[in-house]
Protein backbone atom coordinates (compact mmCIF):
# COMPACT_ATOMS: atom_id res chain seq x y z
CA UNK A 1 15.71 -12.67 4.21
CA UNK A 2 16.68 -14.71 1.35
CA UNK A 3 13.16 -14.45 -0.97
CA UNK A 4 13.50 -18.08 -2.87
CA UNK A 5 10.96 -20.17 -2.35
CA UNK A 6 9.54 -17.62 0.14
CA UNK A 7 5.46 -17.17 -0.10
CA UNK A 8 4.45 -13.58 -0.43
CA UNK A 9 0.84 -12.43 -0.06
CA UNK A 10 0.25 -8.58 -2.29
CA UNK A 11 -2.63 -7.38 -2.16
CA UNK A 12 -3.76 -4.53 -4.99
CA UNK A 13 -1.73 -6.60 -7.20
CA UNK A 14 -3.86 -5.72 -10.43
CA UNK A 15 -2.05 -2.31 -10.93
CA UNK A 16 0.30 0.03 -9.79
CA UNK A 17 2.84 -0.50 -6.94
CA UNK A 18 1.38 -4.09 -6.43
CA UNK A 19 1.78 -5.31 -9.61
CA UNK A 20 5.10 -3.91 -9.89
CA UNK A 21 5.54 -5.68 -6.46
CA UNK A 22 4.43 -8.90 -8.03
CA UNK A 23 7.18 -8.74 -10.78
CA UNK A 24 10.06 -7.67 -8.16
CA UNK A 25 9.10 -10.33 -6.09
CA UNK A 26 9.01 -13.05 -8.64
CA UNK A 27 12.40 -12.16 -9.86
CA UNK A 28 13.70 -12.92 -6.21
CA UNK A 29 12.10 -16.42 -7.14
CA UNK A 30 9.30 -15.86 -4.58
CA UNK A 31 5.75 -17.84 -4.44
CA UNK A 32 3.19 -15.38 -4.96
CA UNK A 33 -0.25 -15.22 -3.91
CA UNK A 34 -1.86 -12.04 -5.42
CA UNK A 35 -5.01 -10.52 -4.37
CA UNK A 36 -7.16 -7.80 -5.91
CA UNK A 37 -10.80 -7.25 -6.74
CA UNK A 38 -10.08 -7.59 -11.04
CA UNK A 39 -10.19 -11.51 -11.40
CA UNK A 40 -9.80 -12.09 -14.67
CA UNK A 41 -7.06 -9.58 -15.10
CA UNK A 42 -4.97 -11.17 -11.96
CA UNK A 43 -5.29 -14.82 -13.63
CA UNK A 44 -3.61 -13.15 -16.87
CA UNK A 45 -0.73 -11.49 -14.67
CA UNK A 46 -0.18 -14.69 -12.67
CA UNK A 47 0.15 -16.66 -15.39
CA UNK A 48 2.25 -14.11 -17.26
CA UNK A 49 4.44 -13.85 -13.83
CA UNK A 50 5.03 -17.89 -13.64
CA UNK A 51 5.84 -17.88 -17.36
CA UNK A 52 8.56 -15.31 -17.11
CA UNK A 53 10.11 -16.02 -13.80
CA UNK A 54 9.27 -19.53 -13.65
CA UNK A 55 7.42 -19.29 -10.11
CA UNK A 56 4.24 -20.13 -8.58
CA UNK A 57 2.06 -17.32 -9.32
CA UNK A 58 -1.72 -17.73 -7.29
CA UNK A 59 -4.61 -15.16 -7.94
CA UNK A 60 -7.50 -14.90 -5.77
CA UNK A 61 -10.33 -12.72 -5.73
CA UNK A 62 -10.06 -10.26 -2.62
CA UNK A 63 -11.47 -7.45 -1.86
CA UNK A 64 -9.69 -5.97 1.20
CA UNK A 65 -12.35 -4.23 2.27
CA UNK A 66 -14.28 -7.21 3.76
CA UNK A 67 -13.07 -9.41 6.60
CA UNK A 68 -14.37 -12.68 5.07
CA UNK A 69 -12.22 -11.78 1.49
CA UNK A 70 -9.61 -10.84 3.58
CA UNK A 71 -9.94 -14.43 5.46
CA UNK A 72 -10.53 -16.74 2.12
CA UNK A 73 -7.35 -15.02 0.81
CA UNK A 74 -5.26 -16.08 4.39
CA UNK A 75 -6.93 -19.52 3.84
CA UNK A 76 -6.37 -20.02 0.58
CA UNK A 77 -2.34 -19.11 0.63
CA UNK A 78 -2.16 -22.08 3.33
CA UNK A 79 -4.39 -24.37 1.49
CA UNK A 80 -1.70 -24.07 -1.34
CA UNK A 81 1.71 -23.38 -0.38
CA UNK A 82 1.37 -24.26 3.70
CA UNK A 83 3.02 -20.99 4.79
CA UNK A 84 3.21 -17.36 5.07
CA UNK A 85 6.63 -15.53 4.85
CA UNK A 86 5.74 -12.05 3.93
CA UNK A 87 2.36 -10.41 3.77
CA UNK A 88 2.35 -7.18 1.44
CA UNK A 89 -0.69 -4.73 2.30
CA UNK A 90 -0.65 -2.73 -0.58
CA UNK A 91 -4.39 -2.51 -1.45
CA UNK A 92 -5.12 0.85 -1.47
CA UNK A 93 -7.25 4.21 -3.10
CA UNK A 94 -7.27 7.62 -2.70
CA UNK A 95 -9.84 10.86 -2.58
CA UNK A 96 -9.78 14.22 -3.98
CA UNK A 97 -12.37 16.64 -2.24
CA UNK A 98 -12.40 19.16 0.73
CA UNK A 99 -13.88 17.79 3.80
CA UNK A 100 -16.52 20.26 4.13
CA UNK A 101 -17.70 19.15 0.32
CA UNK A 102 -17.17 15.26 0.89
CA UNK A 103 -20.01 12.78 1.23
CA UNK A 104 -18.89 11.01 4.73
CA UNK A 105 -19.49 7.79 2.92
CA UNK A 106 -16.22 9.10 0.86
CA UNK A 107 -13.49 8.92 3.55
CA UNK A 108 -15.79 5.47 5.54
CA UNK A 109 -14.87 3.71 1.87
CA UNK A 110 -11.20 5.11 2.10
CA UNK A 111 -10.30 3.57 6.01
CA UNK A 112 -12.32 0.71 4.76
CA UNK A 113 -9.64 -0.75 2.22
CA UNK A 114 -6.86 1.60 3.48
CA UNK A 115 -6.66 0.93 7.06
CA UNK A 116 -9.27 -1.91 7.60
CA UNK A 117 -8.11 -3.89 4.98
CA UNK A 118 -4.21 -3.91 6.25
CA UNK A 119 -6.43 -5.00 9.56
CA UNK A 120 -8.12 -7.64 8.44
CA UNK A 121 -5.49 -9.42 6.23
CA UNK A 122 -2.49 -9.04 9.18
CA UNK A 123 -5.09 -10.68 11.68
CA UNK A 124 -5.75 -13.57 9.41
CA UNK A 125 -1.84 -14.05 8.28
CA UNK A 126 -0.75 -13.49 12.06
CA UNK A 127 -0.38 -16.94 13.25
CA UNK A 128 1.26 -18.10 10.21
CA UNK A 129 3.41 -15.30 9.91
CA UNK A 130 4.46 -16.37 13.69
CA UNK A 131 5.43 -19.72 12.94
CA UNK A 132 7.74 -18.73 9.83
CA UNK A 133 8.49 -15.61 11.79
CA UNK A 134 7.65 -13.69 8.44
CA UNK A 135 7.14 -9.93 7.37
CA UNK A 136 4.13 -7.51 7.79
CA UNK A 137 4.66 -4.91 5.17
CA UNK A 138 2.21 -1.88 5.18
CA UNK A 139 2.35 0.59 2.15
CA UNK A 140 1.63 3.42 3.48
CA UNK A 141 2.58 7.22 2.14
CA UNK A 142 4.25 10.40 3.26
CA UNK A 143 0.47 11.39 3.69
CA UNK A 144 0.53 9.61 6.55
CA UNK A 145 2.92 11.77 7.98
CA UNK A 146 2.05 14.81 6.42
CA UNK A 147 -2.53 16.03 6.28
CA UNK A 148 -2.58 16.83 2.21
CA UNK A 149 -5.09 19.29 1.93
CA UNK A 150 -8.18 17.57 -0.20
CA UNK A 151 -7.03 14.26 0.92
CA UNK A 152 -8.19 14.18 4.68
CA UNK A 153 -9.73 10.76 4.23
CA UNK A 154 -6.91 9.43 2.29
CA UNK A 155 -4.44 11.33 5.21
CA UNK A 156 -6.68 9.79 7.96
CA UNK A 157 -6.50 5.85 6.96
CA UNK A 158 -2.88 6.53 6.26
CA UNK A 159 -1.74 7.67 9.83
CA UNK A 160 -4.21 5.08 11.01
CA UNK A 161 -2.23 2.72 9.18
CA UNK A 162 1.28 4.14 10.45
CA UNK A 163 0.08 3.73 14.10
CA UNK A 164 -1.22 0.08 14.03
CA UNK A 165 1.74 -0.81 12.45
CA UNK A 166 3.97 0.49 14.85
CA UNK A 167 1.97 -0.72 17.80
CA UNK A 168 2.33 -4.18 15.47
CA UNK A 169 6.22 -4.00 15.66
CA UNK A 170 6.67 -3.32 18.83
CA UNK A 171 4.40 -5.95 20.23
CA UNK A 172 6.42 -7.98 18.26
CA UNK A 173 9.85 -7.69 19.17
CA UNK A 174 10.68 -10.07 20.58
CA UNK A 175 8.41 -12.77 18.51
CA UNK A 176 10.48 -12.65 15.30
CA UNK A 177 8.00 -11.05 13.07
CA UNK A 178 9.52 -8.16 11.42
CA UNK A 179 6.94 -5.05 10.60
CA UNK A 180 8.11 -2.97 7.88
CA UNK A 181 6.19 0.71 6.98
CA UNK A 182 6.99 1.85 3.04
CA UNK A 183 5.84 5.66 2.93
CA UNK A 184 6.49 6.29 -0.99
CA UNK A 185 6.35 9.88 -2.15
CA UNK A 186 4.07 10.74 -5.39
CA UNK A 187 3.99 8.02 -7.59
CA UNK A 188 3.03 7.25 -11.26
CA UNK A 189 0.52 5.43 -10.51
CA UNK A 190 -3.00 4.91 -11.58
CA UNK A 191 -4.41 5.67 -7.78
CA UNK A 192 -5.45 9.72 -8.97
CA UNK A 193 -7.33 8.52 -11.61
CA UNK A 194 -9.19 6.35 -9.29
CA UNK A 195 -9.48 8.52 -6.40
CA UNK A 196 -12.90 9.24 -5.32
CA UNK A 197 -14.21 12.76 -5.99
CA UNK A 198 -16.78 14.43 -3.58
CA UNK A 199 -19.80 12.15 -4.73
CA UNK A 200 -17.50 8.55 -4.10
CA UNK A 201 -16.78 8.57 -8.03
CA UNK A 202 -13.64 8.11 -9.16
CA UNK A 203 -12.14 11.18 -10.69
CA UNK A 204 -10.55 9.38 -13.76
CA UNK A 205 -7.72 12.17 -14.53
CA UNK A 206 -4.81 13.01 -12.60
CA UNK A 207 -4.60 16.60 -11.45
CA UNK A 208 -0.73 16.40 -10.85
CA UNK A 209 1.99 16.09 -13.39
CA UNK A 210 2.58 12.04 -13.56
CA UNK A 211 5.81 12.30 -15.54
CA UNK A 212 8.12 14.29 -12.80
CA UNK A 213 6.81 11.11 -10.02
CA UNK A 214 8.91 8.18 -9.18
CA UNK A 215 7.73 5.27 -10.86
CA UNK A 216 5.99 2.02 -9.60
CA UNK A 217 8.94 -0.10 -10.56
CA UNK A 218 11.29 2.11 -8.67
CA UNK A 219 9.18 1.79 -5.33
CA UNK A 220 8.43 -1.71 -5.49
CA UNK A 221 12.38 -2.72 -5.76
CA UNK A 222 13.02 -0.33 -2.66
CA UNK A 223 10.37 -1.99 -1.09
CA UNK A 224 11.63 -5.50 -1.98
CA UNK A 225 15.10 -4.84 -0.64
CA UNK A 226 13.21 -3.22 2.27
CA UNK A 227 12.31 -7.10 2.87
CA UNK A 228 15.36 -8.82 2.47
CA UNK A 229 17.03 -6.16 4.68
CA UNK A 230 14.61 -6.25 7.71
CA UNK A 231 14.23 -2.38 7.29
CA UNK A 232 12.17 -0.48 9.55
CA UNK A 233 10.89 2.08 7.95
CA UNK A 234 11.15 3.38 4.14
CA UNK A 235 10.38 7.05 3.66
CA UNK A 236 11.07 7.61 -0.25
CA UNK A 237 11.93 10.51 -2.48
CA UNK A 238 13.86 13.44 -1.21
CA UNK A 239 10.25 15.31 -0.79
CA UNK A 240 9.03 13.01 0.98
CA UNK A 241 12.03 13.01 3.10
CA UNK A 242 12.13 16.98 3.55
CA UNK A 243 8.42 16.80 4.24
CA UNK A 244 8.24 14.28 7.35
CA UNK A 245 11.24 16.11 8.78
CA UNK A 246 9.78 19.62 8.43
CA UNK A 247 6.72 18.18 10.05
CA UNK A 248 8.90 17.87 12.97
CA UNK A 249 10.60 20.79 13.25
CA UNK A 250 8.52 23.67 11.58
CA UNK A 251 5.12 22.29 11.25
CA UNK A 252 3.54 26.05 10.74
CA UNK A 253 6.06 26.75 7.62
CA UNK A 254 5.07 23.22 5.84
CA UNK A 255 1.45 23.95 6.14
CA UNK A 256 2.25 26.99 4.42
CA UNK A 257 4.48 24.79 1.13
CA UNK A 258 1.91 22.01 1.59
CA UNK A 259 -1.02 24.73 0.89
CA UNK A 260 0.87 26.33 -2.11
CA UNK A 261 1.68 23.22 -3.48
CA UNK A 262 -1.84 21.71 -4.20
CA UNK A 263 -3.07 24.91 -4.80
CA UNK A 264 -1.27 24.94 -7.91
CA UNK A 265 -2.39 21.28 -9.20
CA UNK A 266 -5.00 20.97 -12.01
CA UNK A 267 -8.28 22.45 -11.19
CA UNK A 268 -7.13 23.23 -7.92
CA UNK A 269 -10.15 22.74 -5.30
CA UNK A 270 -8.60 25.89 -3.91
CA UNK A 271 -10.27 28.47 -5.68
């Protein structure tokens, strides 16, 4: 897929992966419609966006977590540019808590705008995406290969996410619509410091070491070429790699690295 003049939908575009999707995007001299809750902020980046890559940059209040935002953001891409050529679901937030600690209202939030959302925004974009026989991305994560031990909600929406989207591609192969799943590794990112802690609060400091993680910019270009390629599926970072194919093979032994792993983090909620 040549990008120019394409319209791409990212959701979560305020921050992190999405924003650095926005900017990867826009130098591809795609039409961007970005979505996130932060309103004011997302005006600033798509005007920033337009003024340095001299593309149409949209912003529109969204948050993915309910159908009828999820809708008004479907609507109002058409309303402006006509068409839908690639839909990004990239909204997303994380947890830190054991289960047996975790208010249940924790890990309802997380499939809410982790799996949900990527529902409600592909069944919106689907007809559209039909017609210009366009590009479901899902970013998705290695947890949603691999259950990361004070993560089960974040885990749970994540393999939710992996299996509706492969249900999606196949259902679609013969339509034209091209699925794509992006499982990056750890990134820098700011989704610890907003991961919800046991109560629903967001934790506000990282308990892993940020500077040794691939970086937003980094995922967001694999992702991009991802696109133009018609990949499949993108499993990033040789960890990530090692991990989903030791799932595979010698489940009992990765349990085992997995465990020892996040029991060494900050504050480990292994004690």
């Amino acid at each position: 897929m040549n990008l120019k003049d394409k319209v791409v939908i990212i959701t979560g575009a305020s921050s992190g992966i999405g924003l650095s999707l926005a900017h990867e995007f826009a130098k591809r001299g795609a039409k961007l419609v970005l979505g996130a809750r932060q309103y004011v902020l997302l005006c600033e980046i798509a005007e920033e966006i337009e003024k340095q890559y001299n593309v149409q940059a949209v912003a529109v209040q969204c948050d993915v977590s309910v159908e009828d935002d999820c809708a008004h953001l479907i609507k109002q891409t058409l309303l402006t540019f006509g068409q839908i050529d690639v839909l990004v679901n990239n909204a997303g937030i994380s947890m830190r808590a054991l289960f047996r600690d975790a208010d249940i209202d924790v890990l309802k939030k997380l499939m809410d705008v982790n799996f949900w959302g990527t529902v409600y925004c592909t069944k919106n974009a689907m007809p559209a995406l039909l017609k210009s026989k366009g590009t479901v991305v899902g970013v998705s994560s290695i947890a949603g290969y691999k259950g990361l031990p004070g993560r089960s909600g974040y885990s749970a929406s994540k393999f939710a996410m992996n299996g509706f989207l492969d249900a999606l591609r196949v259902e679609n192969l013969k339509t034209g619509v091209h699925v794509l799943t992006a499982c990056p590794g750890f990134t820098a990112s700011n989704i610890r410091n907003t991961a919800l802690d046991k109560n629903g609060k967001e934790q506000g400091e990282s308990t892993l070491h940020e500077e040794k993680m691939m970086t937003a910019d980094e995922v967001a270009k694999i992702i991009v070429d991802g696109v133009e390629h018609r990949s499949r599926t993108l499993i990033m970072t040789g960890q990530g790699k090692l991990t989903v194919a030791l799932s595979k093979f010698i489940p009992g032994i990765l349990d085992k690295l997995v465990y020892n792993t996040f029991a060494k983090e900050k504050n480990s909620l292994f004690k």
